[in-house]
Protein backbone atom coordinates (compact mmCIF):
# COMPACT_ATOMS: atom_id res chain seq x y z
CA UNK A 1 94.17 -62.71 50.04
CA UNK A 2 95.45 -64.45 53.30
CA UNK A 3 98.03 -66.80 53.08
CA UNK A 4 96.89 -70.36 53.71
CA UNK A 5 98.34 -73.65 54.84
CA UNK A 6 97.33 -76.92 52.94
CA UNK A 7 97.20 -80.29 54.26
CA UNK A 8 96.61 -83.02 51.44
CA UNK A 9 96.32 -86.32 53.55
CA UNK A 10 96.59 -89.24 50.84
CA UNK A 11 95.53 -93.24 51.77
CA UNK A 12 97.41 -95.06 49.49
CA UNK A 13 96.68 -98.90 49.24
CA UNK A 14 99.78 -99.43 50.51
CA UNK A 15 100.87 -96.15 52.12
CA UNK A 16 99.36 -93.19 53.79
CA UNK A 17 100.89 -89.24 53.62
CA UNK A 18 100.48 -86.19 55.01
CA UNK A 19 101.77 -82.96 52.92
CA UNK A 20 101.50 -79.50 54.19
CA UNK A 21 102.03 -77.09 51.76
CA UNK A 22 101.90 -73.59 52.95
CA UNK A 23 100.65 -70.93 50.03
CA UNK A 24 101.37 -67.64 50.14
CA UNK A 25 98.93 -64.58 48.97
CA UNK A 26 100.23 -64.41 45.16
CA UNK A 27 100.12 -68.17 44.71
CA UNK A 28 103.15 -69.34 45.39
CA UNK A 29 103.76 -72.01 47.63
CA UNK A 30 106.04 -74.93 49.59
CA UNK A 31 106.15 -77.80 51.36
CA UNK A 32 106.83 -76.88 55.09
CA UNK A 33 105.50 -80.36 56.32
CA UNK A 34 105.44 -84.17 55.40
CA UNK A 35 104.72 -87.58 56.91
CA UNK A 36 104.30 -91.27 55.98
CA UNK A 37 102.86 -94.13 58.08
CA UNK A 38 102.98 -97.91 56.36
CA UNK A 39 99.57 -98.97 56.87
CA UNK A 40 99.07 -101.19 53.97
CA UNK A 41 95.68 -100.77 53.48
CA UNK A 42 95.07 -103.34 50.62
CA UNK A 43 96.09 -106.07 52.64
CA UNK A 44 94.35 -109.35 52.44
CA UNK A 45 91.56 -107.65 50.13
CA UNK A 46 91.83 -110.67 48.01
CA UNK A 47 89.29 -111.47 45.22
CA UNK A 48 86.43 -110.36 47.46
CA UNK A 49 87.81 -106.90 47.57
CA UNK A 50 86.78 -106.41 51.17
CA UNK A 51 89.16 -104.05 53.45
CA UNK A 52 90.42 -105.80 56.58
CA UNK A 53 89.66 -104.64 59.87
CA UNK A 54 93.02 -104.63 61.05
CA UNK A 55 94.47 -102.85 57.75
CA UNK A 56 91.47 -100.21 58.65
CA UNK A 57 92.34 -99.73 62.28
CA UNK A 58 96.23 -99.15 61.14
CA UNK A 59 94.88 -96.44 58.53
CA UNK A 60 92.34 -94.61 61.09
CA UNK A 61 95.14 -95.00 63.96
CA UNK A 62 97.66 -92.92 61.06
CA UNK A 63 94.72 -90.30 60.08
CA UNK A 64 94.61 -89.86 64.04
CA UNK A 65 98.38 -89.16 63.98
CA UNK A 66 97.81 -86.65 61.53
CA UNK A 67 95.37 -84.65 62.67
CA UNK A 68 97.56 -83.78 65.78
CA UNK A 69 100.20 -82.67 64.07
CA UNK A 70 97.57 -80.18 61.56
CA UNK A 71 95.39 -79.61 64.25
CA UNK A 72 98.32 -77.03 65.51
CA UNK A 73 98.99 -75.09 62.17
CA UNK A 74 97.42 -72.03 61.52
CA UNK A 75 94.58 -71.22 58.92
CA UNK A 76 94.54 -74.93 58.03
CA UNK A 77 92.81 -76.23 55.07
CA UNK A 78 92.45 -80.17 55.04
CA UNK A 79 91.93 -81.84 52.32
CA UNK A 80 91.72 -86.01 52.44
CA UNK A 81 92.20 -88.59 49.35
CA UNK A 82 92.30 -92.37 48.94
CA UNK A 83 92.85 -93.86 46.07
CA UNK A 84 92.15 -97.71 44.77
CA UNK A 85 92.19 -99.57 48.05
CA UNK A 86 89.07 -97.74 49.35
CA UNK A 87 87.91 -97.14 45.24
CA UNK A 88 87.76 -100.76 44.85
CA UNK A 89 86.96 -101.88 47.87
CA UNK A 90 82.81 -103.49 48.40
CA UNK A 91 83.03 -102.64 52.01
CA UNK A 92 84.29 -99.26 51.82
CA UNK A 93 81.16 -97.08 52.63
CA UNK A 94 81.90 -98.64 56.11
CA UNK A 95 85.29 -97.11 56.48
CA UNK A 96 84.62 -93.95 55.37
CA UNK A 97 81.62 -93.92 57.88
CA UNK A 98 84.35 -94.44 60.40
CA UNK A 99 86.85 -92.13 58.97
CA UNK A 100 84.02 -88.98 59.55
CA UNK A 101 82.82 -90.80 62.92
CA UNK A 102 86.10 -91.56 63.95
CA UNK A 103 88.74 -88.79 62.67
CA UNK A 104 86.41 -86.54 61.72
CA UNK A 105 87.16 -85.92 58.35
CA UNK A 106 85.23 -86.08 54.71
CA UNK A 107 87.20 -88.48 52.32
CA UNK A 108 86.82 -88.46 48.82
CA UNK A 109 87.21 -91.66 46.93
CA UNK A 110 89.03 -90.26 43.76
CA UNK A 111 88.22 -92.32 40.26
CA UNK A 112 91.34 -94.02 38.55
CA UNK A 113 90.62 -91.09 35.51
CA UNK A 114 91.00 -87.93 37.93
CA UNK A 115 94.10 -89.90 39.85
CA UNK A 116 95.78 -90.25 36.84
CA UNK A 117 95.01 -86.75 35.89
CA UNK A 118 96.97 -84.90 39.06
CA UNK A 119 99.93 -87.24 38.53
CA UNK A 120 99.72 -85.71 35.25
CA UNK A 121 99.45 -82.05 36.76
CA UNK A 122 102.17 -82.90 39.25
CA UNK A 123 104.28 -84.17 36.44
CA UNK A 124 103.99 -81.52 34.06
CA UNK A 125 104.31 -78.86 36.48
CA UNK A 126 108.03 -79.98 37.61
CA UNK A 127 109.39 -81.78 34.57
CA UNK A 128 110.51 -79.96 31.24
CA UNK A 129 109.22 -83.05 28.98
CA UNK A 130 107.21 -82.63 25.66
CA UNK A 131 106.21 -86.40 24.90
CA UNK A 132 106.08 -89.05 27.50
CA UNK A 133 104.06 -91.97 29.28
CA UNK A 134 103.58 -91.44 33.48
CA UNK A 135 103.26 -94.70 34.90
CA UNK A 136 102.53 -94.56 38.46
CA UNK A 137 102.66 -97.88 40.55
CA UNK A 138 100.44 -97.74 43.88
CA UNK A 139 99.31 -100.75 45.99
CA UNK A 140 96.26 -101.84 44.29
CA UNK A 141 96.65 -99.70 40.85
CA UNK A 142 98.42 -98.42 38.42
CA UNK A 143 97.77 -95.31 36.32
CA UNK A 144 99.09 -94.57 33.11
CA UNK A 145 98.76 -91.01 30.97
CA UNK A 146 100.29 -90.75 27.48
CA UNK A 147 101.84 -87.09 27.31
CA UNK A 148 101.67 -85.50 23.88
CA UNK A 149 102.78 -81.76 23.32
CA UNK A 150 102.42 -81.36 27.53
CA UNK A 151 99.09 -82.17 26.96
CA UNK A 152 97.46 -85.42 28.78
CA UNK A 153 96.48 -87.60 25.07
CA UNK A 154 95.26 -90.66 26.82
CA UNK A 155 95.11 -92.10 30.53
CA UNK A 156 93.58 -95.22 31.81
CA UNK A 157 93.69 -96.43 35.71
CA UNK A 158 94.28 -100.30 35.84
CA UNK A 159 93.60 -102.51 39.14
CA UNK A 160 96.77 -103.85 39.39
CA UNK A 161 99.64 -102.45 41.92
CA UNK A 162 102.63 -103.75 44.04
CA UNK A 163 100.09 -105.24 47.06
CA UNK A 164 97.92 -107.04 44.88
CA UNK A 165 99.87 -108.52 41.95
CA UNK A 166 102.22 -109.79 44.78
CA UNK A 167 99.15 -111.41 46.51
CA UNK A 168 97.73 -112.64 43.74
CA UNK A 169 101.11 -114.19 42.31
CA UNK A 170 102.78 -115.22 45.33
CA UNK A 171 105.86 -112.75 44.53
CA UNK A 172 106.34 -112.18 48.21
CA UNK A 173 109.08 -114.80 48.84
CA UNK A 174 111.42 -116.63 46.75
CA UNK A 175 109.58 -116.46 43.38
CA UNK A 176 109.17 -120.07 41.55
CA UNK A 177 109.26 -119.36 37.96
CA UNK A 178 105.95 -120.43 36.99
CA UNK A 179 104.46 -117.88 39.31
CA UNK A 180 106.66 -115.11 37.60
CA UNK A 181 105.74 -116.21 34.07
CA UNK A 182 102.06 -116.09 35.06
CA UNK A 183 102.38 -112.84 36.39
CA UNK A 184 103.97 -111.68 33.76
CA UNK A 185 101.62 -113.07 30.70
CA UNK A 186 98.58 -111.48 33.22
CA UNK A 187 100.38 -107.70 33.13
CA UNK A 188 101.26 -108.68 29.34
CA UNK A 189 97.81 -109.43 28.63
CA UNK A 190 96.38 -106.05 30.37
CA UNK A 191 98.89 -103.50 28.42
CA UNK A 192 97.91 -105.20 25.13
CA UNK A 193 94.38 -104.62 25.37
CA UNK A 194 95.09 -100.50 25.83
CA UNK A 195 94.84 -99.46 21.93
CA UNK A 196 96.65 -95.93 22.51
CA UNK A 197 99.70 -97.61 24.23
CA UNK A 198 101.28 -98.53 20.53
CA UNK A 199 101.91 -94.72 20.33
CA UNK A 200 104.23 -94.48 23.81
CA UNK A 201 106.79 -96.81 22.50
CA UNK A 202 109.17 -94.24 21.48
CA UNK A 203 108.99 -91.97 24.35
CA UNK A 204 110.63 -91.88 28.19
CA UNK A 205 108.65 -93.56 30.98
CA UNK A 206 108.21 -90.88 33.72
CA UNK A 207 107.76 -93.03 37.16
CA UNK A 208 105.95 -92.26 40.43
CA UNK A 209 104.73 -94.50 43.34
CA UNK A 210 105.89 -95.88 46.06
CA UNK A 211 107.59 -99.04 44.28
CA UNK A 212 109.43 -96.93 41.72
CA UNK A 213 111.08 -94.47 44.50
CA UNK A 214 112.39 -97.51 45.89
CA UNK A 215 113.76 -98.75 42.58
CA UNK A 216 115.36 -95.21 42.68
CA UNK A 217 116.65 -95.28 45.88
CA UNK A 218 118.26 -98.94 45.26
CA UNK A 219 120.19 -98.03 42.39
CA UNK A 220 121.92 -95.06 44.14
CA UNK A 221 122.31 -96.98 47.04
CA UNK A 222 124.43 -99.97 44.91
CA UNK A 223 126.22 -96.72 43.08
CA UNK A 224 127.26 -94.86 46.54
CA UNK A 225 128.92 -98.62 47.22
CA UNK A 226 125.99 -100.05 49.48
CA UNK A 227 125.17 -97.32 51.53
CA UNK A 228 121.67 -97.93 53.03
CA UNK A 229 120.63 -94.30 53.68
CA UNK A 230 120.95 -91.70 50.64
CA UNK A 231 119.93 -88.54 50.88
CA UNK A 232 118.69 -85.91 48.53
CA UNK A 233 115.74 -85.55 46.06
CA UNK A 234 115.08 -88.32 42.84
CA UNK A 235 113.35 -86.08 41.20
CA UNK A 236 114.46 -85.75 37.60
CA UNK A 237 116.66 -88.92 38.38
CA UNK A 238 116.91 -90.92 35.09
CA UNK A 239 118.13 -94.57 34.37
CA UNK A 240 118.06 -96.64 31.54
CA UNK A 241 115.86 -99.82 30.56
CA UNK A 242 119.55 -102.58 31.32
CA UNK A 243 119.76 -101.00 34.64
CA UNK A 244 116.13 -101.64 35.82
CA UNK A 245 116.50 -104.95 34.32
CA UNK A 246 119.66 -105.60 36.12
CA UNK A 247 117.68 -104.83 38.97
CA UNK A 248 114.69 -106.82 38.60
CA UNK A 249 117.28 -109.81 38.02
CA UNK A 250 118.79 -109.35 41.22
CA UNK A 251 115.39 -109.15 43.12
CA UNK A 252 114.69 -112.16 41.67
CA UNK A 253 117.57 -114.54 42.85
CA UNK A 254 116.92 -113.69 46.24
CA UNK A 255 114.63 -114.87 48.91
CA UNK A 256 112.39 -112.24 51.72
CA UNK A 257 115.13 -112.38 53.85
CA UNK A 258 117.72 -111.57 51.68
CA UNK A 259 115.92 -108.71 49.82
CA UNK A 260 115.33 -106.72 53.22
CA UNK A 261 118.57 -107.04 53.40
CA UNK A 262 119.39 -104.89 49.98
CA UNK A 263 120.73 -101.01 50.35
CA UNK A 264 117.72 -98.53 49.64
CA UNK A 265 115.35 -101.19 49.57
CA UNK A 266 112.57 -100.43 52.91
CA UNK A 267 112.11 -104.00 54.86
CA UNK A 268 108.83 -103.49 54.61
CA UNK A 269 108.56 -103.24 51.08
CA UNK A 270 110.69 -106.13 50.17
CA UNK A 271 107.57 -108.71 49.95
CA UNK A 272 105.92 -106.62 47.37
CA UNK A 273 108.96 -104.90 45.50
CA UNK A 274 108.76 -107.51 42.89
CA UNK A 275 105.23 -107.02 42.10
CA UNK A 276 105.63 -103.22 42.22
CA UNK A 277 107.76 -103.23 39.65
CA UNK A 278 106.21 -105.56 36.64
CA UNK A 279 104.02 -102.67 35.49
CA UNK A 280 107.35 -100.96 34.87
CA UNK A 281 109.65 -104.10 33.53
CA UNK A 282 106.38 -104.99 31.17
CA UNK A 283 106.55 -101.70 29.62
CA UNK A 284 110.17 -101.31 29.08
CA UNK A 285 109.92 -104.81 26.84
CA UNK A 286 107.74 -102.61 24.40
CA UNK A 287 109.67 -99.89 25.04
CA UNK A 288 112.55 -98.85 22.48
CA UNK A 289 113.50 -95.19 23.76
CA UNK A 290 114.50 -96.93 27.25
CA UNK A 291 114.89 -94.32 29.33
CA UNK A 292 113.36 -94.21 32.69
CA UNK A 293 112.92 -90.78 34.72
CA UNK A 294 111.91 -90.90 38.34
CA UNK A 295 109.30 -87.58 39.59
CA UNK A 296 108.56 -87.00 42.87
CA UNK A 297 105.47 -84.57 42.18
CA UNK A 298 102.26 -86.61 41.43
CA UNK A 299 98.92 -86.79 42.93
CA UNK A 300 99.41 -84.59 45.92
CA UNK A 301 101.34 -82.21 43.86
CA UNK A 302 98.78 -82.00 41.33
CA UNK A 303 95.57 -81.52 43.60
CA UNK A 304 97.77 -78.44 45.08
CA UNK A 305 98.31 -76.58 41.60
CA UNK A 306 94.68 -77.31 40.87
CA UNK A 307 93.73 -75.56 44.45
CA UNK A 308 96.39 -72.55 43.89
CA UNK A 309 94.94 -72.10 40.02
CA UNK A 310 91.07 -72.05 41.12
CA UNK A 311 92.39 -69.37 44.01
CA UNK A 312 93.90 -67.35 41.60
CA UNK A 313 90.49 -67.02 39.47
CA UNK A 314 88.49 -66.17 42.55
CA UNK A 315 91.10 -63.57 43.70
C-alpha cells in the first residue's frame, strides 16, 4: 500500500478549512498542511434560508485558494464537506452546481446525524473520556452526542449556531436585555424538548467549533496577562462552568467595538461570539459536574480515522 496524502476541505457556515493529512502505508498518519479563510457562508440566510451571492462568491473564491495549494501535493486524495449552511439552505443545489462548474469539485452535503457522528470519532479518538456530552457550536448548528462507555448513546443536530442565533437575536452589538432573555428562553426551550439530555447532567461538556476555540483562546489570553497571540494546542484544555460564566459576563457589558478589542478574541468573530456561545452557557445551567474540556479533533478528524479504518480492511 502507497502512502497517500488527504485533503478534507470543510465549508463551515461560518468558516471554511483545508486539512492535509498525509497517511502513511500502515495507517498511520499527520497533519502536514492546514488553512482557514472567513467566508461566513450563513450570512444574511435569514428565515428564507437562501445563501447570498456574495457569501457564495467568498466561499468559491476560498475553494479556489485551496485547490492551488493541493493541486501541488503528490498522490492527492480530495475529499470536500459542508455542513448546515449549504444542509439548510433552499437554494443550495445552485451552489453546489457552481462548486463542480466552478472549482471542480463533488461536495457532499453531510446530515446533522453523520456530522455529529465524526465529531464523535474525532473526539473519542484523542480524548481518554468514558462518559461525556460533545457539543459542537458551528455557524448555523449545533451538534450534540451523549458519550456513554466511549460509545456514541444519543446525538441530535440542532439549527441553531453562532451566525444565526446572533442574526436572529440581534447579539451582534451591545446586547439590550430583552434580546438576551429571548435568546436565551429560545435555546432553553430547544434543550428541553431533547428527552436523553436529562442523562448528561452529571458528566463534562467536551467543546468543538469555531466559537468555543475562541472562548479557549480568550481565557488564556486574560491568564498570560492580555497577550493577544497565544500559541500552542487547546486540546485537552479544561475550564470550569464560573470561568465561562465570568466570561460570558464580560462579553456582555461591552459593545462591537470594545469586544474586538478583547485578547484572543478574532475581530471578526466578535459580532457573533455571544451567540456562539449560548448553546454552551445554556447547558452549563443544567449542568452540575461543570467542567468544560476544549478538543481540537472533530469532524475533519473523524472523516480521516473513518478513511484510514476502511483502508486498513481493504489492505
Amino acid at each position: 500500500m502507497v502512502e497517500e496524502n488527504l485533503a478534507i476541505v470543510d465549508l463551515g457556515s461560518n468558516s471554511t478549512r483545508m486539512a492535509i493529512t498525509k497517511i502513511t502505508p500502515d495507517g498511520r498518519f499527520r497533519e502536514i498542511k492546514r488553512v482557514k479563510e472567513n467566508t461566513r457562508l450563513s450570512e444574511g440566510m435569514g428565515r428564507e434560508k437562501m445563501l447570498q451571492k456574495n457569501a457564495m462568491d467568498r466561499t468559491i473564491a476560498a475553494l479556489k485558494k485551496f485547490k492551488k495549494i493541493y493541486s501541488t501535493i503528490p498522490n492527492i486524495k480530495v475529499r470536500a464537506i459542508s455542513t448546515a449552511a449549504v444542509r439548510q439552505a433552499k437554494n443550495r443545489q445552485e451552489f453546489l452546481n457552481r462548486v463542480e462548474n466552478e472549482v471542480g469539485i463533488h461536495l457532499q452535503v453531510l446530515s446533522g446525524k453523520k456530522e455529529a457522528y465524526y465529531d464523535y470519532l474525532g473526539v473519542i479518538r484523542t480524548l481518554k473520556l468514558n462518559h461525556c456530552l460533545i457539543l459542537d457550536v458551528g455557524g448555523a448548528s449545533c451538534e450534540l452526542v451523549l458519550v456513554q462507555q466511549r460509545r456514541a448513546r444519543d446525538l441530535i443536530s440542532l439549527p441553531v449556531g453562532a451566525v444565526n442565533l446572533s442574526e436572529q437575536f440581534h447579539l451582534g452589538g451591545y446586547v439590550r436585555s430583552a434580546d438576551l432573555f429571548r435568546a436565551q428562553v429560545s435555546m432553553n426551550n430547544r434543550l428541553t424538548k431533547i428527552p436523553w439530555l436529562r442523562y448528561a447532567t452529571r458528566v463534562p461538556i467536551v467543546l468543538l467549533g469555531g466559537a468555543n476555540r475562541t472562548l479557549a483562546r480568550m481565557t488564556r489570553a486574560y491568564h498570560h496577562h492580555g497577550r493577544r497571540h497565544i500559541s500552542g494546542s487547546i486540546h485537552g484544555y479544561q475550564l470550569s462552568s464560573r470561568v465561562v460564566f465570568a466570561t460570558y459576563r464580560e462579553l456582555l457589558t461591552r459593545n462591537l467595538a470594545q469586544r474586538r478589542r478583547m485578547p484572543g478574541l478574532e475581530p471578526e468573530r466578535a459580532d457573533i461570539i455571544i451567540g456562539g456561545m449560548l448553546p454552551l452557557v445554556s447547558l452549563l445551567q443544567r449542568n452540575s459536574d461543570g467542567r468544560v474540556i476544549f478538543s481540537e479533533s472533530g469532524v475533519r478528524e473523524g472523516i480521516i480515522t473513518e478513511y484510514v479504518n476502511q483502508r486498513k480492511k481493504k489492505s
